[in-house]
N, C-alpha and C. Protein backbone atom coordinates (compact mmCIF):
# COMPACT_ATOMS: atom_id res chain seq x y z
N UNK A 1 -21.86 -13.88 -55.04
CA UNK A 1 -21.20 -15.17 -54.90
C UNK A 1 -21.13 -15.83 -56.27
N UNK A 2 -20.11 -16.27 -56.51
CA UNK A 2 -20.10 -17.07 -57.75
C UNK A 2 -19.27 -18.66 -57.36
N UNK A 3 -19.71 -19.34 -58.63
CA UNK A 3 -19.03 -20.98 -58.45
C UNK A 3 -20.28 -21.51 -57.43
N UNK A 4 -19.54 -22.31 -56.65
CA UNK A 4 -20.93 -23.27 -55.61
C UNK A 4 -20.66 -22.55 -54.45
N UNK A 5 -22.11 -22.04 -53.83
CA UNK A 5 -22.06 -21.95 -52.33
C UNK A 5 -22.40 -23.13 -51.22
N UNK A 6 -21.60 -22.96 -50.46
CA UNK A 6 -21.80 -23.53 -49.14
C UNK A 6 -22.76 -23.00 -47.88
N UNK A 7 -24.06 -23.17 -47.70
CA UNK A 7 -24.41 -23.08 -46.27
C UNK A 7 -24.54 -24.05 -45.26
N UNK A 8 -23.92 -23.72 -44.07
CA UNK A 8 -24.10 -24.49 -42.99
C UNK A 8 -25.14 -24.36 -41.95
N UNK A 9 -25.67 -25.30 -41.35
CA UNK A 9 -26.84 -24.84 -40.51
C UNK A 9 -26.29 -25.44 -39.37
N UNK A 10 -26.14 -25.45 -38.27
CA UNK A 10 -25.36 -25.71 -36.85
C UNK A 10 -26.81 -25.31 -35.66
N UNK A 11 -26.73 -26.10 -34.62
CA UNK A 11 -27.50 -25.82 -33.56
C UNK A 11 -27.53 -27.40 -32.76
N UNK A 12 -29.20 -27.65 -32.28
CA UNK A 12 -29.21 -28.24 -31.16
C UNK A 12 -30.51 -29.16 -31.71
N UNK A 13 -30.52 -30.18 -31.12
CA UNK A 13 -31.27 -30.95 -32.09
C UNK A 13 -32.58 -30.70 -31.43
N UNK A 14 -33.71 -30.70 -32.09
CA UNK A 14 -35.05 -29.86 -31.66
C UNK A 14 -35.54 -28.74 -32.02
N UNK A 15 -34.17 -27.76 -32.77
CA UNK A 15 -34.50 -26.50 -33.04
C UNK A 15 -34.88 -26.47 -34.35
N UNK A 16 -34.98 -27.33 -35.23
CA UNK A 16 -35.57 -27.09 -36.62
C UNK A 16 -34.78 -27.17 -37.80
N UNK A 17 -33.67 -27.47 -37.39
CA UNK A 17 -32.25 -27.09 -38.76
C UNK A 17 -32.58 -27.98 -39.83
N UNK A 18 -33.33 -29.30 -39.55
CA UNK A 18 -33.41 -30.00 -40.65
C UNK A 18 -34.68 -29.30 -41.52
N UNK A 19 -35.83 -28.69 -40.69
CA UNK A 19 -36.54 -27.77 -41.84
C UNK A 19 -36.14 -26.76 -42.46
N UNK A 20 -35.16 -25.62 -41.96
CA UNK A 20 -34.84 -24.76 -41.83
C UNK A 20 -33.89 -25.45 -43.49
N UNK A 21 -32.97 -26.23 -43.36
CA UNK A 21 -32.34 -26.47 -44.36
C UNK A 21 -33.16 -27.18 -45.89
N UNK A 22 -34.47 -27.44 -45.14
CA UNK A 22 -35.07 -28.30 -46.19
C UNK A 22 -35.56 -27.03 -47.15
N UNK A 23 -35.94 -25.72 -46.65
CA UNK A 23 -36.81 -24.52 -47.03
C UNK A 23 -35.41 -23.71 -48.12
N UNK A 24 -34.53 -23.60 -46.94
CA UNK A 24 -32.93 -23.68 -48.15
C UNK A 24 -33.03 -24.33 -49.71
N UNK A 25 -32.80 -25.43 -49.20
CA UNK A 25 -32.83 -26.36 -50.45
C UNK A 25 -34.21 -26.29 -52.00
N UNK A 26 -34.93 -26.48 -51.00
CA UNK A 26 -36.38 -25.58 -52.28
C UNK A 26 -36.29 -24.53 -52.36
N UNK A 27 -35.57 -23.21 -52.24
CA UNK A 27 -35.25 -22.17 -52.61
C UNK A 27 -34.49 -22.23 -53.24
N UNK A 28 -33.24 -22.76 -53.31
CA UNK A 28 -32.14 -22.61 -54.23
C UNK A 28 -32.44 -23.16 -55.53
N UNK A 29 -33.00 -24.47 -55.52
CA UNK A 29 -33.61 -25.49 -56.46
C UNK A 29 -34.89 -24.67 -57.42
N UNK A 30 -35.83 -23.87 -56.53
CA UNK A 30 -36.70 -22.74 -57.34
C UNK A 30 -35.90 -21.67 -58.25
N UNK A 31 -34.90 -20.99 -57.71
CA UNK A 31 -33.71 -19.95 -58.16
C UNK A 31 -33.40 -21.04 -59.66
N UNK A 32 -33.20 -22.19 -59.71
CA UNK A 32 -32.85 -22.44 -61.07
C UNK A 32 -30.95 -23.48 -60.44
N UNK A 33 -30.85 -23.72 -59.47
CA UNK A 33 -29.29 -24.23 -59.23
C UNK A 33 -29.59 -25.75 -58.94
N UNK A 34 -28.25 -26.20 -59.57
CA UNK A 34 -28.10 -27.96 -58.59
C UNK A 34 -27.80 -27.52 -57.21
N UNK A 35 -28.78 -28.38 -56.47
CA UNK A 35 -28.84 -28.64 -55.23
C UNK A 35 -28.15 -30.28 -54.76
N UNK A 36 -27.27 -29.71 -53.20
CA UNK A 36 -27.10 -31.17 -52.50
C UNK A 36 -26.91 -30.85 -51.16
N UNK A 37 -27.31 -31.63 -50.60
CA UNK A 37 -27.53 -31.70 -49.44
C UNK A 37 -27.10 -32.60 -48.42
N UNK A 38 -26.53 -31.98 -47.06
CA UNK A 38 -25.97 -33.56 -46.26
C UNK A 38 -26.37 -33.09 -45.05
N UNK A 39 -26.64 -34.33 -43.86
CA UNK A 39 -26.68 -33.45 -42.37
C UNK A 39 -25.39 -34.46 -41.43
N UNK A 40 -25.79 -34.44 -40.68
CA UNK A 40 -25.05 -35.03 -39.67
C UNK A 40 -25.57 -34.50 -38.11
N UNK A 41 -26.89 -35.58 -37.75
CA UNK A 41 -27.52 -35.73 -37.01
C UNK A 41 -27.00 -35.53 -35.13
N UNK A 42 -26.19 -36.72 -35.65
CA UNK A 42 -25.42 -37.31 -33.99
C UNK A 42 -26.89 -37.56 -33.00
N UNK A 43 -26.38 -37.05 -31.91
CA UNK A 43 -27.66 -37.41 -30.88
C UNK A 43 -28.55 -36.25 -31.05
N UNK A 44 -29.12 -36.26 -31.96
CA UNK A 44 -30.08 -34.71 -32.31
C UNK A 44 -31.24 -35.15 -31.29
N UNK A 45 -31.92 -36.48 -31.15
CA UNK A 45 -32.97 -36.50 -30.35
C UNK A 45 -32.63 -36.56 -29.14
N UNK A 46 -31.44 -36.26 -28.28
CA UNK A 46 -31.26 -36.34 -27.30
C UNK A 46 -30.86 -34.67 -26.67
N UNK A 47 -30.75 -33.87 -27.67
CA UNK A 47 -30.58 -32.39 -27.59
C UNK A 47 -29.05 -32.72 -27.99
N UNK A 48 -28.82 -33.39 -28.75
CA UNK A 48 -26.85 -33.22 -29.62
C UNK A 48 -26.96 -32.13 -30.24
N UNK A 49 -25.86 -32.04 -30.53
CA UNK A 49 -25.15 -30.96 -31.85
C UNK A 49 -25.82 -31.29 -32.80
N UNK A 50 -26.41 -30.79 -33.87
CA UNK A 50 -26.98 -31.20 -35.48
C UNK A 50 -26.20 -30.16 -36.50
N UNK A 51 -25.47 -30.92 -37.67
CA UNK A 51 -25.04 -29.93 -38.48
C UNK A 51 -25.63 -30.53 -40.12
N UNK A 52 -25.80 -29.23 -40.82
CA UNK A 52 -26.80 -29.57 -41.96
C UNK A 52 -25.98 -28.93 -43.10
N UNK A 53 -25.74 -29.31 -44.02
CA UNK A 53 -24.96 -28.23 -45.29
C UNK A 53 -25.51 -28.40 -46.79
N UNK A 54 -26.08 -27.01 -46.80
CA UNK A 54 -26.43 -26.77 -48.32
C UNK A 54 -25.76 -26.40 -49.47
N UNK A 55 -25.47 -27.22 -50.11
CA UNK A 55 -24.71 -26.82 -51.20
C UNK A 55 -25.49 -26.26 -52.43
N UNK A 56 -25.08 -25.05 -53.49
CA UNK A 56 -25.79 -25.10 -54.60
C UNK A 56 -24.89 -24.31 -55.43
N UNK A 57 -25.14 -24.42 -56.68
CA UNK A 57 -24.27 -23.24 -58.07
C UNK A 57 -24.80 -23.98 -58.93
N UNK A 58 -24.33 -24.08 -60.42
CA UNK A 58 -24.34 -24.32 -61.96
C UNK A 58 -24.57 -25.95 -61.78
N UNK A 59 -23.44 -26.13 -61.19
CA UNK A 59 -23.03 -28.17 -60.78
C UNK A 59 -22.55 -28.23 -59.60
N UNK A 60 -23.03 -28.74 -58.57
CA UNK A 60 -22.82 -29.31 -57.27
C UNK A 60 -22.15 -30.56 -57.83
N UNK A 61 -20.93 -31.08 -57.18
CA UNK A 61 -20.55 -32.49 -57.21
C UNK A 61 -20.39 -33.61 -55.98
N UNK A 62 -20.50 -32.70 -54.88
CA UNK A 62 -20.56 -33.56 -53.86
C UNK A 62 -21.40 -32.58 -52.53
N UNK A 63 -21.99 -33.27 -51.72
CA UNK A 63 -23.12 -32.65 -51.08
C UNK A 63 -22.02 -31.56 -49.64
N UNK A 64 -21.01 -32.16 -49.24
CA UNK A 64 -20.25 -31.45 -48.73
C UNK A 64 -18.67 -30.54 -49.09
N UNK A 65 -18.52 -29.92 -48.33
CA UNK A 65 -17.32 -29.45 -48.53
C UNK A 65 -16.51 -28.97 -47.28
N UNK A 66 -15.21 -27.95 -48.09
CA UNK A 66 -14.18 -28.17 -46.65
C UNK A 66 -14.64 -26.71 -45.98
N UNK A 67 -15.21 -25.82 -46.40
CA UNK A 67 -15.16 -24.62 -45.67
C UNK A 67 -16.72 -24.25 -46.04
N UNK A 68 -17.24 -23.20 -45.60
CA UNK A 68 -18.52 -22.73 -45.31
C UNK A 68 -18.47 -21.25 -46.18
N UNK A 69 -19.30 -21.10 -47.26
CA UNK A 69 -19.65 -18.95 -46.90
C UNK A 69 -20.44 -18.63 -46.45
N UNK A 70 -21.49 -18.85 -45.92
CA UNK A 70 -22.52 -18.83 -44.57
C UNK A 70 -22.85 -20.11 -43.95
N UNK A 71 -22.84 -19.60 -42.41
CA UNK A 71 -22.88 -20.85 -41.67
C UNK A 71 -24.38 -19.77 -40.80
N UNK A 72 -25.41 -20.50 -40.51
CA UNK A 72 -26.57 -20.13 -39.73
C UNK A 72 -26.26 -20.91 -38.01
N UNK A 73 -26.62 -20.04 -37.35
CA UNK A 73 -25.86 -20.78 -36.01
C UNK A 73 -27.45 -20.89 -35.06
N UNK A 74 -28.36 -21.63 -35.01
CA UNK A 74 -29.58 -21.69 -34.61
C UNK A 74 -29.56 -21.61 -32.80
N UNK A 75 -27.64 -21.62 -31.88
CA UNK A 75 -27.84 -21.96 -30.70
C UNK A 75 -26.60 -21.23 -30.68
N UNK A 76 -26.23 -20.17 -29.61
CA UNK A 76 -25.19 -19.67 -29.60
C UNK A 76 -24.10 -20.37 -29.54
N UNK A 77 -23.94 -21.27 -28.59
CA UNK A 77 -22.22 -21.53 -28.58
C UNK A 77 -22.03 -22.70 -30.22
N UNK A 78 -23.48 -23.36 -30.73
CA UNK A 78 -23.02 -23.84 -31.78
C UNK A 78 -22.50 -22.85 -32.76
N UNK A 79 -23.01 -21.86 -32.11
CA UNK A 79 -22.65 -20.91 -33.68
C UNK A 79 -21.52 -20.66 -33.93
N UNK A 80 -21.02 -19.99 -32.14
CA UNK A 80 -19.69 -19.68 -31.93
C UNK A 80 -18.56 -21.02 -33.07
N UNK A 81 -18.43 -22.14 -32.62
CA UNK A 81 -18.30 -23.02 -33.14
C UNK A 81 -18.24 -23.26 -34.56
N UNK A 82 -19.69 -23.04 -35.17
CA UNK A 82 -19.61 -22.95 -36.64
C UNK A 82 -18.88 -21.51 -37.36
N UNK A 83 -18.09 -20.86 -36.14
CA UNK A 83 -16.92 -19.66 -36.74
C UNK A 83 -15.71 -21.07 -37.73
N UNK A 84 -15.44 -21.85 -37.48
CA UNK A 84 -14.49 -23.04 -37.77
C UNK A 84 -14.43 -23.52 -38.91
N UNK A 85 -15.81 -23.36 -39.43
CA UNK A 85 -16.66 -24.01 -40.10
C UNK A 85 -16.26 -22.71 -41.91
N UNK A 86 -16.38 -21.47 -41.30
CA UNK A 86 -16.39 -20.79 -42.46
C UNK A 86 -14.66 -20.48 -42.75
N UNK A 87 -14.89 -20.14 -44.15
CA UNK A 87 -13.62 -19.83 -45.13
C UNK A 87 -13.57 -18.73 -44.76
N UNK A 88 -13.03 -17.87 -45.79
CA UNK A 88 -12.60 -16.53 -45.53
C UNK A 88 -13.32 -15.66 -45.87
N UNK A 89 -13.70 -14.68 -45.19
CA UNK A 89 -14.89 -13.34 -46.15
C UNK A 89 -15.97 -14.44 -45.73
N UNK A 90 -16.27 -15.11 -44.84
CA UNK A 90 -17.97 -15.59 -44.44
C UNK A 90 -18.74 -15.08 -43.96
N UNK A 91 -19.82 -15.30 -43.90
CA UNK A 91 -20.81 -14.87 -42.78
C UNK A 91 -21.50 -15.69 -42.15
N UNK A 92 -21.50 -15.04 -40.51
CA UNK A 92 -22.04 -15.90 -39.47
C UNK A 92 -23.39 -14.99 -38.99
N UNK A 93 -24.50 -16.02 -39.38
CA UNK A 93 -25.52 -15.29 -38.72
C UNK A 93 -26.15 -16.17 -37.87
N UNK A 94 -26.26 -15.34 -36.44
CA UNK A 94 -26.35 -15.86 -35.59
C UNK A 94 -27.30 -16.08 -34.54
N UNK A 95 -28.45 -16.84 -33.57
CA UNK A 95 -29.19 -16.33 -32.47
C UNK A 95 -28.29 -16.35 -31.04
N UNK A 96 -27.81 -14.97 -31.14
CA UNK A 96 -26.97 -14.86 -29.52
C UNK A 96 -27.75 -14.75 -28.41
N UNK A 97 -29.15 -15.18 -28.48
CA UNK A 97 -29.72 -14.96 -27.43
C UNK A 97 -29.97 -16.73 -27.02
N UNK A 98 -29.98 -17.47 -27.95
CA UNK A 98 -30.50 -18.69 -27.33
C UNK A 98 -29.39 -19.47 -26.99
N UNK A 99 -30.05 -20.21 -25.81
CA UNK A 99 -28.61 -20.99 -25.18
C UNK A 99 -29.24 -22.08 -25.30
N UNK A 100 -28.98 -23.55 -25.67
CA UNK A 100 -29.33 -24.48 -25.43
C UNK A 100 -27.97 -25.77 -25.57
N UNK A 101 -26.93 -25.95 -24.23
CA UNK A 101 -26.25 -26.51 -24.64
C UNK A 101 -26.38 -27.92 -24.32
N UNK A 102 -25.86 -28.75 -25.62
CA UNK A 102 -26.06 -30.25 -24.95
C UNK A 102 -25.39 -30.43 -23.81
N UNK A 103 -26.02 -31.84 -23.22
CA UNK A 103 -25.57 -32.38 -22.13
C UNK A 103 -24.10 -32.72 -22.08
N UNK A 104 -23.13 -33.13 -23.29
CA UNK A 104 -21.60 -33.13 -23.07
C UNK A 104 -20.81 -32.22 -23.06
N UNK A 105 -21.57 -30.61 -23.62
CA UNK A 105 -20.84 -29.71 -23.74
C UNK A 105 -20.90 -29.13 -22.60
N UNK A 106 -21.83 -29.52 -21.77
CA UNK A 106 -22.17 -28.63 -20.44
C UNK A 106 -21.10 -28.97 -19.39
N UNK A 107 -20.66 -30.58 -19.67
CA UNK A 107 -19.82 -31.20 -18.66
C UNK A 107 -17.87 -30.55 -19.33
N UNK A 108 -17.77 -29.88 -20.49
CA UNK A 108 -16.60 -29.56 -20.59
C UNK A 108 -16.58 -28.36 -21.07
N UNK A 109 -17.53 -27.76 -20.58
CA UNK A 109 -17.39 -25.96 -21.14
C UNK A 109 -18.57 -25.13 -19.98
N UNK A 110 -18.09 -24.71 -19.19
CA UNK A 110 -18.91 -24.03 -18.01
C UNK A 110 -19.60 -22.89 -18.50
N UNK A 111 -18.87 -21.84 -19.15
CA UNK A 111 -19.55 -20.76 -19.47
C UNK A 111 -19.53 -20.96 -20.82
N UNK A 112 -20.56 -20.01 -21.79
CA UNK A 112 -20.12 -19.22 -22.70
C UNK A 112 -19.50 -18.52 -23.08
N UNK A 113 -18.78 -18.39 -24.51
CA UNK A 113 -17.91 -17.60 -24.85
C UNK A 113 -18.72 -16.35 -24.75
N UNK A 114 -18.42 -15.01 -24.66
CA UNK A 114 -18.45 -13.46 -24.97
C UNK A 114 -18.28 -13.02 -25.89
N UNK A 115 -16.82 -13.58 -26.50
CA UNK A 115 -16.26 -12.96 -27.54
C UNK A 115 -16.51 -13.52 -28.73
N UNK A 116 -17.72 -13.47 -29.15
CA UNK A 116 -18.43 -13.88 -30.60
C UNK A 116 -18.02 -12.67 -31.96
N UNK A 117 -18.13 -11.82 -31.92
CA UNK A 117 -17.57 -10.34 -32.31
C UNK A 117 -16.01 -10.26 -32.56
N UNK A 118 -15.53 -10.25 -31.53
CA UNK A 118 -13.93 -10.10 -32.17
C UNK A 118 -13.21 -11.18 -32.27
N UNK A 119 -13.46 -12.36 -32.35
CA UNK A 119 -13.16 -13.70 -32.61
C UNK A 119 -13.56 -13.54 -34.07
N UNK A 120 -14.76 -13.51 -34.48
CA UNK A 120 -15.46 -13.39 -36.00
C UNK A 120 -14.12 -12.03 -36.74
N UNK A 121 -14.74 -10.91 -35.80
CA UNK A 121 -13.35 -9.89 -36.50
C UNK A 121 -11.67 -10.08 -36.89
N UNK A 122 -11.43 -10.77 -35.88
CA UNK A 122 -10.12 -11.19 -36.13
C UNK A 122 -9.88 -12.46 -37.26
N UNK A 123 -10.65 -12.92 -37.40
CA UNK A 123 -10.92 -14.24 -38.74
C UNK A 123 -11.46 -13.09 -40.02
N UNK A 124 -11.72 -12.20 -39.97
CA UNK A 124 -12.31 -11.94 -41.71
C UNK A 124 -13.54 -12.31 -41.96
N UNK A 125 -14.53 -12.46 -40.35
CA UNK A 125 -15.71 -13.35 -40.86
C UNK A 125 -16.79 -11.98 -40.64
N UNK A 126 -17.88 -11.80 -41.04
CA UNK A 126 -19.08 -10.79 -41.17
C UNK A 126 -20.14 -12.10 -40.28
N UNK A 127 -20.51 -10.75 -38.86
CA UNK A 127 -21.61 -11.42 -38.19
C UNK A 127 -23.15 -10.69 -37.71
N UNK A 128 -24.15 -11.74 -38.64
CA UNK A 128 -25.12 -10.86 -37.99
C UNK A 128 -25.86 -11.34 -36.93
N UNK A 129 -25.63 -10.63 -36.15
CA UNK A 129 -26.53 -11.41 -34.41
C UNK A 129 -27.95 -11.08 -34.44
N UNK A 130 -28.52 -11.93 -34.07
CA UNK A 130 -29.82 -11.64 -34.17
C UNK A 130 -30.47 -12.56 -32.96
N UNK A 131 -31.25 -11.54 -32.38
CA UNK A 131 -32.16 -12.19 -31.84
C UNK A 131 -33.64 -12.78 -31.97
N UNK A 132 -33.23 -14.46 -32.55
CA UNK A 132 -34.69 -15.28 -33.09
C UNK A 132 -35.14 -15.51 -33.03
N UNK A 133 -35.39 -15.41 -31.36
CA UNK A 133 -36.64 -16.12 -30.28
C UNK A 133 -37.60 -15.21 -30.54
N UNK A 134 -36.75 -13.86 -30.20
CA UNK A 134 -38.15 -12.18 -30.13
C UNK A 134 -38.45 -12.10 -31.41
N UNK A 135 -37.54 -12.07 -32.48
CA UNK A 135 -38.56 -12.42 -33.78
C UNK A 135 -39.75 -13.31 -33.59
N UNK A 136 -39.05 -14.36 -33.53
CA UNK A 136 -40.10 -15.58 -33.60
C UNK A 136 -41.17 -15.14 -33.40
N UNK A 137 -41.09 -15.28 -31.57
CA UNK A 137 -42.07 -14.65 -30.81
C UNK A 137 -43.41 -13.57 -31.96
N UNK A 138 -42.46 -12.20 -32.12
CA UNK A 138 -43.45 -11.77 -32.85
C UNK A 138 -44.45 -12.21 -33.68
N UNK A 139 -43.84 -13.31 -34.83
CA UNK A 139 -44.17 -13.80 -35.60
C UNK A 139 -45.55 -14.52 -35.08
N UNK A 140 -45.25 -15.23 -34.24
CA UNK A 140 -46.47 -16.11 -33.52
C UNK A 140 -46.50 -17.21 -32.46
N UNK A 141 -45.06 -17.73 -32.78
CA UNK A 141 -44.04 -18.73 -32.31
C UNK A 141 -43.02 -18.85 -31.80
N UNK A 142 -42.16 -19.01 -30.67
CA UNK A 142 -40.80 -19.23 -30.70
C UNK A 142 -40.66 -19.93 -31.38
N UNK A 143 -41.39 -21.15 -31.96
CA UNK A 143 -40.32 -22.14 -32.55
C UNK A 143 -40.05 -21.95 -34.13
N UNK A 144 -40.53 -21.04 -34.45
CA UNK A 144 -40.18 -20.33 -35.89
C UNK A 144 -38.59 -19.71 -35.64
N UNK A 145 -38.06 -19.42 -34.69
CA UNK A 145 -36.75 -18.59 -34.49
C UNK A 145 -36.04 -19.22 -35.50
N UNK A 146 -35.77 -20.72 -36.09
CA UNK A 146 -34.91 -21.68 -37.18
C UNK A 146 -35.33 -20.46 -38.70
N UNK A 147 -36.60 -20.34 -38.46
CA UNK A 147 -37.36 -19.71 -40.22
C UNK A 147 -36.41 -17.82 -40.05
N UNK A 148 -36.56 -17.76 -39.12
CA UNK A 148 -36.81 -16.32 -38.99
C UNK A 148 -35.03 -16.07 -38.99
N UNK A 149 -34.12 -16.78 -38.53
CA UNK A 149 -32.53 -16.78 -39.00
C UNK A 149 -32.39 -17.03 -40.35
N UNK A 150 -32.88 -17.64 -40.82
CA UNK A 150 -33.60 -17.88 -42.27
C UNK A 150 -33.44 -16.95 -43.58
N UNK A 151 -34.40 -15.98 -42.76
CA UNK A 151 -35.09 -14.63 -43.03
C UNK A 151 -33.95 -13.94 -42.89
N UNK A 152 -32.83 -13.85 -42.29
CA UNK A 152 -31.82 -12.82 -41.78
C UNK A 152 -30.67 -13.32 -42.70
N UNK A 153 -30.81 -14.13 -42.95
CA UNK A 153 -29.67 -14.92 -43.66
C UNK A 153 -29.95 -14.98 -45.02
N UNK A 154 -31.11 -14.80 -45.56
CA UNK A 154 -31.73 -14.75 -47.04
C UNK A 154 -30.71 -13.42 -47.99
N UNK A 155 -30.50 -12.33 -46.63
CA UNK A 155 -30.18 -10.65 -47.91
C UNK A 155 -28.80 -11.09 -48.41
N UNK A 156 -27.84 -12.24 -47.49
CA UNK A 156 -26.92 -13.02 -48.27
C UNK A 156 -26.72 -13.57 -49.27
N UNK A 157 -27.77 -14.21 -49.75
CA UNK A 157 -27.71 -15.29 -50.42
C UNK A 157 -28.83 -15.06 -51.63
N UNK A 158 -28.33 -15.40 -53.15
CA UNK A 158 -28.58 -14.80 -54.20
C UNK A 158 -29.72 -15.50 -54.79
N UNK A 159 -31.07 -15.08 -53.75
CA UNK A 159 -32.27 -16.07 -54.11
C UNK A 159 -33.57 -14.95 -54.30
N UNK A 160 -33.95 -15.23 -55.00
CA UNK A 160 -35.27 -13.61 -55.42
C UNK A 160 -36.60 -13.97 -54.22
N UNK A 161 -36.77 -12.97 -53.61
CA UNK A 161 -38.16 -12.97 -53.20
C UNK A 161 -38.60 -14.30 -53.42
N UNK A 162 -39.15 -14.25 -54.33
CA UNK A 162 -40.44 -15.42 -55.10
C UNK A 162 -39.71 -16.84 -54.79
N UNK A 163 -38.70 -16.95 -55.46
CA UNK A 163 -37.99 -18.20 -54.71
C UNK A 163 -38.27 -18.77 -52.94
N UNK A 164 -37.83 -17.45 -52.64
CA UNK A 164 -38.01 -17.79 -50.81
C UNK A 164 -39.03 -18.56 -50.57
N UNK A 165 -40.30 -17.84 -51.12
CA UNK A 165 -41.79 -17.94 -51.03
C UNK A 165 -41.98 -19.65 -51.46
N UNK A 166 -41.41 -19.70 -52.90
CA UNK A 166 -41.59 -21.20 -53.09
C UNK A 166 -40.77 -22.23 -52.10
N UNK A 167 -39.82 -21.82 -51.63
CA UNK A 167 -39.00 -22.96 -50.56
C UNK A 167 -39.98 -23.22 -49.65
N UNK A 168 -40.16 -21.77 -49.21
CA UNK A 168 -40.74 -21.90 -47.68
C UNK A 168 -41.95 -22.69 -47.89
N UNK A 169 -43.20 -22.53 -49.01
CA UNK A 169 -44.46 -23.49 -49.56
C UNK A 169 -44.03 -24.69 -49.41
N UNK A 170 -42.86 -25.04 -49.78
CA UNK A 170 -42.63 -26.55 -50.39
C UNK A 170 -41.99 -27.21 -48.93
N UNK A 171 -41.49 -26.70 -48.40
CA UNK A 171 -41.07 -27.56 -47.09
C UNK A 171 -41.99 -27.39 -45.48
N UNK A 172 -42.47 -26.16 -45.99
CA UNK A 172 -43.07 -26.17 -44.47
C UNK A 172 -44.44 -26.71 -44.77
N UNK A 173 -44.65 -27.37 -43.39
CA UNK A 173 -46.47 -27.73 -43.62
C UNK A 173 -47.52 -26.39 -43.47
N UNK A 174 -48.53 -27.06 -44.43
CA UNK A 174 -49.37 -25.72 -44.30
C UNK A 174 -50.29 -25.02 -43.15
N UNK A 175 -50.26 -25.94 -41.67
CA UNK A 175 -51.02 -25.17 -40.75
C UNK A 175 -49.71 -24.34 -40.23
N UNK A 176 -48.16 -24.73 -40.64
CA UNK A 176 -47.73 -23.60 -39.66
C UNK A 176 -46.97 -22.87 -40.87
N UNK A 177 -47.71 -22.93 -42.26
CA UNK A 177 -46.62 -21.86 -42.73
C UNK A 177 -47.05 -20.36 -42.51
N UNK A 178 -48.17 -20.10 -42.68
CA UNK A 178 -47.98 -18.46 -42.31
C UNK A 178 -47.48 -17.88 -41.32
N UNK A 179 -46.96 -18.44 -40.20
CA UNK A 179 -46.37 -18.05 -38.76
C UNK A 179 -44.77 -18.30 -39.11
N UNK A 180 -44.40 -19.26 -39.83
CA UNK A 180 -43.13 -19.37 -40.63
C UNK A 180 -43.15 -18.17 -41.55
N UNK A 181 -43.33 -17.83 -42.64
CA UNK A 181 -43.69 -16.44 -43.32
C UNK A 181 -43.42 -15.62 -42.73
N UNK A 182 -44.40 -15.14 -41.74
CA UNK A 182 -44.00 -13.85 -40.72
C UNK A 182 -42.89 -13.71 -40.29
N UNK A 183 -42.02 -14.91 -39.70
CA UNK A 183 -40.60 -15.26 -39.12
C UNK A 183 -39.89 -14.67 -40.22
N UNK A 184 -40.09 -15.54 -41.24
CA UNK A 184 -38.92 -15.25 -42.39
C UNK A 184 -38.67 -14.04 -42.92
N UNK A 185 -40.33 -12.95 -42.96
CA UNK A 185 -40.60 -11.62 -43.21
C UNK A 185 -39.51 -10.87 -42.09
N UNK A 186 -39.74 -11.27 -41.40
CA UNK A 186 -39.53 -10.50 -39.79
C UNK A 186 -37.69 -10.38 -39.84
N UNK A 187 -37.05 -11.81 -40.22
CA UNK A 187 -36.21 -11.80 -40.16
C UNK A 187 -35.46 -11.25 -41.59
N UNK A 188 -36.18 -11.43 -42.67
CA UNK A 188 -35.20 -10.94 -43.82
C UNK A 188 -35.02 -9.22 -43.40
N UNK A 189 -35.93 -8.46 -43.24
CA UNK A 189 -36.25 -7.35 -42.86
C UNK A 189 -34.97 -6.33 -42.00
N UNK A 190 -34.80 -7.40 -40.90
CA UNK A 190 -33.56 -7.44 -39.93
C UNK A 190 -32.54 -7.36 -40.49
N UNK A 191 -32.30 -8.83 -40.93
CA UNK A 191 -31.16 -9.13 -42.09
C UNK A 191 -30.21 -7.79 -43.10
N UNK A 192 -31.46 -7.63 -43.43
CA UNK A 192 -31.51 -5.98 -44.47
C UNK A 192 -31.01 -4.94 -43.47
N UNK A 193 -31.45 -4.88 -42.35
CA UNK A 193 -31.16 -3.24 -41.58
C UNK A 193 -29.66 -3.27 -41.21
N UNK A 194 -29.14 -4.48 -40.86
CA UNK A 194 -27.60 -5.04 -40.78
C UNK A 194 -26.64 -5.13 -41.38
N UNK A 195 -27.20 -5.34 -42.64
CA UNK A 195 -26.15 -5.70 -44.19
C UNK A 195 -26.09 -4.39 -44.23
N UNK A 196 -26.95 -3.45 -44.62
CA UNK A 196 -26.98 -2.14 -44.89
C UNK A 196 -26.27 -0.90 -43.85
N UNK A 197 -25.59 -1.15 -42.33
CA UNK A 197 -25.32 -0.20 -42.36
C UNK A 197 -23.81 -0.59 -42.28
């Protein structure tokens, strides 16, 4: 990636996106880049939509922008959704296993979409699905699944090891970072077996 990247973090409010983006942000900022940052809450404490965007390169000038090159989708149909969100040649990495839809989306969208895959294919977009709960889970936690998309979403994005390590120190608290760690281990790992074939 060159110039400024865009990540988006999309989900359900409860699931972690604002740490998840905070661990972003001290990673990129460790890597050596201007960092900026914006969210857009809405009814996050009521289980709303939450969308979070990390910006970073040489010079950031404004904390948002118009298109995405990775968007992290922490709740399936947000993710589906944050397909909208990315430019061209993006990547959507995704938890297709978790459903958590708000209460307004439930009243104007009955099912879930299916077609996460050739919707992404037919756009030019690269998707890695992942399931972040059973990570999590492994890890120690479901509620690590935010760290552990994280982790899957890291072999993207042009941040060294050691960086990760310092984000993840600097934003997570210390009784739950080693169970965060494991997530992020668990999930970069994944991340890797995906990109690679």
């Amino acid at each position: 990636m060159s110039g400024v990247t865009t990540v988006s973090l999309v989900g359900v409010g409860g699931q972690g996106i604002l740490l998840a983006s905070a661990v972003l942000a001290a990673a990129a900022a460790a890597e050596g880049f201007d960092v900026k940052a914006s969210e857009v809450k809405g009814m996050s404490q009521r289980g709303g939509s939450v969308l979070s965007s990390v910006r970073f390169g040489a010079h950031v000038w404004s904390p948002v922008s118009r298109h995405a090159d990775v968007v992290i989708g922490i709740e399936l149909l947000e993710g589906h959704r944050g397909l909208d969100l990315l430019g061209p040649h993006g990547t959507l990495v995704c938890a297709v296993t978790t459903r958590i839809a708000p209460g307004c989306v439930l009243r104007r969208e009955a099912e879930y979409p299916e077609d996460l895959a050739s919707v992404a294919e037919q756009r030019g977009v690269r998707v890695i699905a992942v399931d972040a709960t059973d990570l999590a889970r492994q890890a120690g936690t479901e509620k690590a699944a935010n760290v552990a998309l994280l982790g899957a979403a890291s072999v993207v994005l042009p941040f060294s090891g050691e960086s990760w390590r310092c984000g993840l120190e600097a934003a997570v608290p210390a009784r739950i970072l080693a169970v965060n760690q494991r997530a992020f281990a668990l999930g970069r790992a994944f991340g890797s077996e995906e990109v690679g074939q």
